[in-house]
N, C-alpha and C. Protein backbone atom coordinates (compact mmCIF):
# COMPACT_ATOMS: atom_id res chain seq x y z
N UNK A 1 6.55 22.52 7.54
CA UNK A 1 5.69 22.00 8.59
C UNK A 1 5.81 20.47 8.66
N UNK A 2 5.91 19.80 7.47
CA UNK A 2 6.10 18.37 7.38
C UNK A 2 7.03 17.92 7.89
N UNK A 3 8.44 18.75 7.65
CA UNK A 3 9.74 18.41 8.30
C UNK A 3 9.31 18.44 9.82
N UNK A 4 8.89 19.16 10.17
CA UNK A 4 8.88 19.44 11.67
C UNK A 4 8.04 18.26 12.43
N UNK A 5 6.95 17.94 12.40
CA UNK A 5 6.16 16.94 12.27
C UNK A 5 6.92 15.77 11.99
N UNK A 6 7.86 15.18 11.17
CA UNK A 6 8.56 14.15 10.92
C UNK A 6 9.69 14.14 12.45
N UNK A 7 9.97 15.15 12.69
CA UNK A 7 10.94 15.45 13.47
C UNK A 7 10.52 14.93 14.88
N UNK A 8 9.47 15.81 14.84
CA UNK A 8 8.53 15.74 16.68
C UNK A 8 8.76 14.43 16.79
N UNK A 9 7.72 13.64 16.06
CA UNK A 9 7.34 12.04 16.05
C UNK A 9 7.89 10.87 16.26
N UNK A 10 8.63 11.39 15.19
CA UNK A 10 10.31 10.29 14.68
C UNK A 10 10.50 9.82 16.40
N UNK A 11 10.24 8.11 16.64
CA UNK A 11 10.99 7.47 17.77
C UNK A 11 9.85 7.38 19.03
N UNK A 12 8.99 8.06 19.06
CA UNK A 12 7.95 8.29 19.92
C UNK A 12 6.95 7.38 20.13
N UNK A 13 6.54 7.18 20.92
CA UNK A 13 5.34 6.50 21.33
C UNK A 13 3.83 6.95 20.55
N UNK A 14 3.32 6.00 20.10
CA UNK A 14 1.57 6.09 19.61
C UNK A 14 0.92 6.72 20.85
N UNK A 15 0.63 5.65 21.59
CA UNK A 15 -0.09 5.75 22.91
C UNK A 15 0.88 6.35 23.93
N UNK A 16 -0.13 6.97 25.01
CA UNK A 16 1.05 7.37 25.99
C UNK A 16 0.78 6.64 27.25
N UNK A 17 -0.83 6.26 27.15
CA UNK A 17 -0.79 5.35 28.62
C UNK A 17 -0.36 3.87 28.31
N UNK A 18 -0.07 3.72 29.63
CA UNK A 18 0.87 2.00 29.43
C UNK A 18 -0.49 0.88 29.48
N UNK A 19 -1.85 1.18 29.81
CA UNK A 19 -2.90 0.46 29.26
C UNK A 19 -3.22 0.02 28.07
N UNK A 20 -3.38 1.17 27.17
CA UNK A 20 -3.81 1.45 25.68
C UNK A 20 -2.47 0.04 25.08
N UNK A 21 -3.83 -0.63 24.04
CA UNK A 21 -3.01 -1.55 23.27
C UNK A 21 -2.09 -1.32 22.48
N UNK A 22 -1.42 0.42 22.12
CA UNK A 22 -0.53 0.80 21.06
C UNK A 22 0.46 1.40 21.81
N UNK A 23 0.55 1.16 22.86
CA UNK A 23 1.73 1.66 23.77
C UNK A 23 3.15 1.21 23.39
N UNK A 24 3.71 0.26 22.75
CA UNK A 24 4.68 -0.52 22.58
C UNK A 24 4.77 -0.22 20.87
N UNK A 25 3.94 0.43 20.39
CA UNK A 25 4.11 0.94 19.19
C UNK A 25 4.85 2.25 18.91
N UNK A 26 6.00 2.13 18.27
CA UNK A 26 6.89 3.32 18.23
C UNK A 26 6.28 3.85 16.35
N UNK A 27 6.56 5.65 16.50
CA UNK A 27 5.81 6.09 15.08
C UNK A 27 7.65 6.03 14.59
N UNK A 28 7.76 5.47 13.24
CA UNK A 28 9.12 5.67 12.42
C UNK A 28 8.32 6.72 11.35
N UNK A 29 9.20 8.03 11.63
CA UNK A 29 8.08 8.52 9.84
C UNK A 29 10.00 9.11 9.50
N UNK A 30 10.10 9.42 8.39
CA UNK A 30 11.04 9.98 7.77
C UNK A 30 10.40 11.44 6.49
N UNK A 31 10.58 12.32 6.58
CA UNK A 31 10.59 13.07 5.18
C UNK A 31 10.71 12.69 4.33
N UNK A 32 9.92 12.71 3.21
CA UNK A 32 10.40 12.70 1.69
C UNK A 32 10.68 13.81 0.94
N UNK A 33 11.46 14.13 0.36
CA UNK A 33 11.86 15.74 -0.13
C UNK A 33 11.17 15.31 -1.36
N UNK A 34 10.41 15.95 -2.34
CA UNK A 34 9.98 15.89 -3.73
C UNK A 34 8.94 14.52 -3.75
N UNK A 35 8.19 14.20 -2.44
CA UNK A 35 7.43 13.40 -2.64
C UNK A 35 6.03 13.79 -3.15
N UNK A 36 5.09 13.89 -3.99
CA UNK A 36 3.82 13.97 -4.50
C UNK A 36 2.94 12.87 -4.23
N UNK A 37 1.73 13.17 -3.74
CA UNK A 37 0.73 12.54 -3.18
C UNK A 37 0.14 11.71 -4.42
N UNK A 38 -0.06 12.69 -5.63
CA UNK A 38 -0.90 12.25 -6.88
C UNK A 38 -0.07 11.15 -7.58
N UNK A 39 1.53 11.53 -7.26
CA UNK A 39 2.57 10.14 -8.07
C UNK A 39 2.45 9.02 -7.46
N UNK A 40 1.82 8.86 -5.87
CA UNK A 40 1.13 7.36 -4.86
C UNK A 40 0.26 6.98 -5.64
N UNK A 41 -0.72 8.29 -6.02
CA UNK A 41 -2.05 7.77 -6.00
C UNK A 41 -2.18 7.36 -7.50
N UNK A 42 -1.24 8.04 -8.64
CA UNK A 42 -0.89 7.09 -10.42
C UNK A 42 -0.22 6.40 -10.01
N UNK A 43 0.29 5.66 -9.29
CA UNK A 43 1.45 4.42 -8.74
C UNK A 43 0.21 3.07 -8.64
N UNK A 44 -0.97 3.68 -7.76
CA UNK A 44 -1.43 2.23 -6.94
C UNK A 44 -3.02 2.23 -8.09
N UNK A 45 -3.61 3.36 -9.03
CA UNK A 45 -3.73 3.20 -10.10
C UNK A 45 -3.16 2.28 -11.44
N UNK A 46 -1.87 2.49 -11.64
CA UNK A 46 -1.41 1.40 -12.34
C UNK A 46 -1.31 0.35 -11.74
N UNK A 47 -0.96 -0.09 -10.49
CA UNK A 47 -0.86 -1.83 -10.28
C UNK A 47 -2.06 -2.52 -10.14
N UNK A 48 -3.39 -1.56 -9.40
CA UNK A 48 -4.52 -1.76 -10.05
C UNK A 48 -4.76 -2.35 -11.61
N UNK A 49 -4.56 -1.93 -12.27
CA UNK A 49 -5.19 -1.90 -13.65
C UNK A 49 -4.01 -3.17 -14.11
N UNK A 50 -2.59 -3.20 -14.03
CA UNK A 50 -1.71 -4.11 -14.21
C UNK A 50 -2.64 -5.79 -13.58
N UNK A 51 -2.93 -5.52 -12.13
CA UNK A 51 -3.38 -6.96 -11.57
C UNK A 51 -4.84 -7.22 -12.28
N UNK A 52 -5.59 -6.35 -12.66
CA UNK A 52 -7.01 -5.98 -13.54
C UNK A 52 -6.55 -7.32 -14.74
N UNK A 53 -5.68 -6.60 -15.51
CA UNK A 53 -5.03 -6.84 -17.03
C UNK A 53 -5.11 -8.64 -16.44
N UNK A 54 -4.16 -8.91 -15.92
CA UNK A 54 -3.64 -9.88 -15.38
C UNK A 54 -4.46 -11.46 -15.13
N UNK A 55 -5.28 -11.10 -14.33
CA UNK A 55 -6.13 -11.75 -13.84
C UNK A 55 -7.41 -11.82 -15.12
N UNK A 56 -7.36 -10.81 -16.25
CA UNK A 56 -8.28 -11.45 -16.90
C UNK A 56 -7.75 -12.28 -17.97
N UNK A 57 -6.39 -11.69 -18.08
CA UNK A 57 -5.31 -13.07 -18.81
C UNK A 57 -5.97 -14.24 -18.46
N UNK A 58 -6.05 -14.51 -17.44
CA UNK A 58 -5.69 -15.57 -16.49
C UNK A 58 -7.04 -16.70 -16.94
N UNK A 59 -7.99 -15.77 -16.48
CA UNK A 59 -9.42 -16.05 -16.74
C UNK A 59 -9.94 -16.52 -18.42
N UNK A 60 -9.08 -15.85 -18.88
CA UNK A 60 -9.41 -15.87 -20.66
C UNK A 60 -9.23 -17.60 -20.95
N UNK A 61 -7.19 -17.19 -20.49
CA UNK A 61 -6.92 -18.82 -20.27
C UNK A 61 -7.63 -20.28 -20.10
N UNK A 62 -8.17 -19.92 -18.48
CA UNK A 62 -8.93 -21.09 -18.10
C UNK A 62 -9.92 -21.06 -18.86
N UNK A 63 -10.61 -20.47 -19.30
CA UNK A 63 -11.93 -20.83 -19.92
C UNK A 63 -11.52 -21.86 -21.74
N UNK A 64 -10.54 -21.51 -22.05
CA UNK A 64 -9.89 -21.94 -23.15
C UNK A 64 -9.46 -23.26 -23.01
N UNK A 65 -9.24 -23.70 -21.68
CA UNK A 65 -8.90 -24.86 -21.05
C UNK A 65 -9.92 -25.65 -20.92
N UNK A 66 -10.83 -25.21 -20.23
CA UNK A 66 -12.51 -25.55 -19.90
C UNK A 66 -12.87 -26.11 -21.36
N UNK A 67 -12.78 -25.82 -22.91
CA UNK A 67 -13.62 -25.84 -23.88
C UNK A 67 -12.60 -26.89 -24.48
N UNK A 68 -11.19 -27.02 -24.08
CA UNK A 68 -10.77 -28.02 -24.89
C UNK A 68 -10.89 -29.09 -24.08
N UNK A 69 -10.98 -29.14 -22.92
CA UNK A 69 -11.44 -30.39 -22.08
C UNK A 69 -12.88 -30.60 -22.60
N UNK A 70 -13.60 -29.72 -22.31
CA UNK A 70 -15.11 -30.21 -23.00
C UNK A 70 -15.19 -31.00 -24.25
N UNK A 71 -14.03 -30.81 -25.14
CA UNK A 71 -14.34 -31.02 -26.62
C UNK A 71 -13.77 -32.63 -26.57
């Protein structure tokens, strides 16, 4: 059903009246064969938690900065 749906779409217009602001918007979709929804959704989970990690690096840092300037 997905294939088919990729198929219909593929090249087509959003909107169909030439008013509507998405008229000039073409849909590109392609199939993914062996794509899993849950491997997106542990994908944008980890870069979450990666930019999480990250940013409290970051934070740890400055404050370490903050106390030797104070001193």
């Amino acid at each position: 059903m997905a294939k088919s749906i990729a198929h219909t779409f593929n090249g087509s217009r959003v909107a169909q009246r030439k008013g509507d602001r998405h008229y000039d918007v073409i849909w590109i979709m392609k199939y993914l064969s062996k794509f899993k929804w849950s491997n997106l959704v542990q994908k944008f989970a980890h870069d979450s938690q990666l930019r999480k990690t990250h940013l409290d690096f970051q934070a740890q840092a400055d404050r370490k900065k903050v106390e030797f300037f104070k001193e």
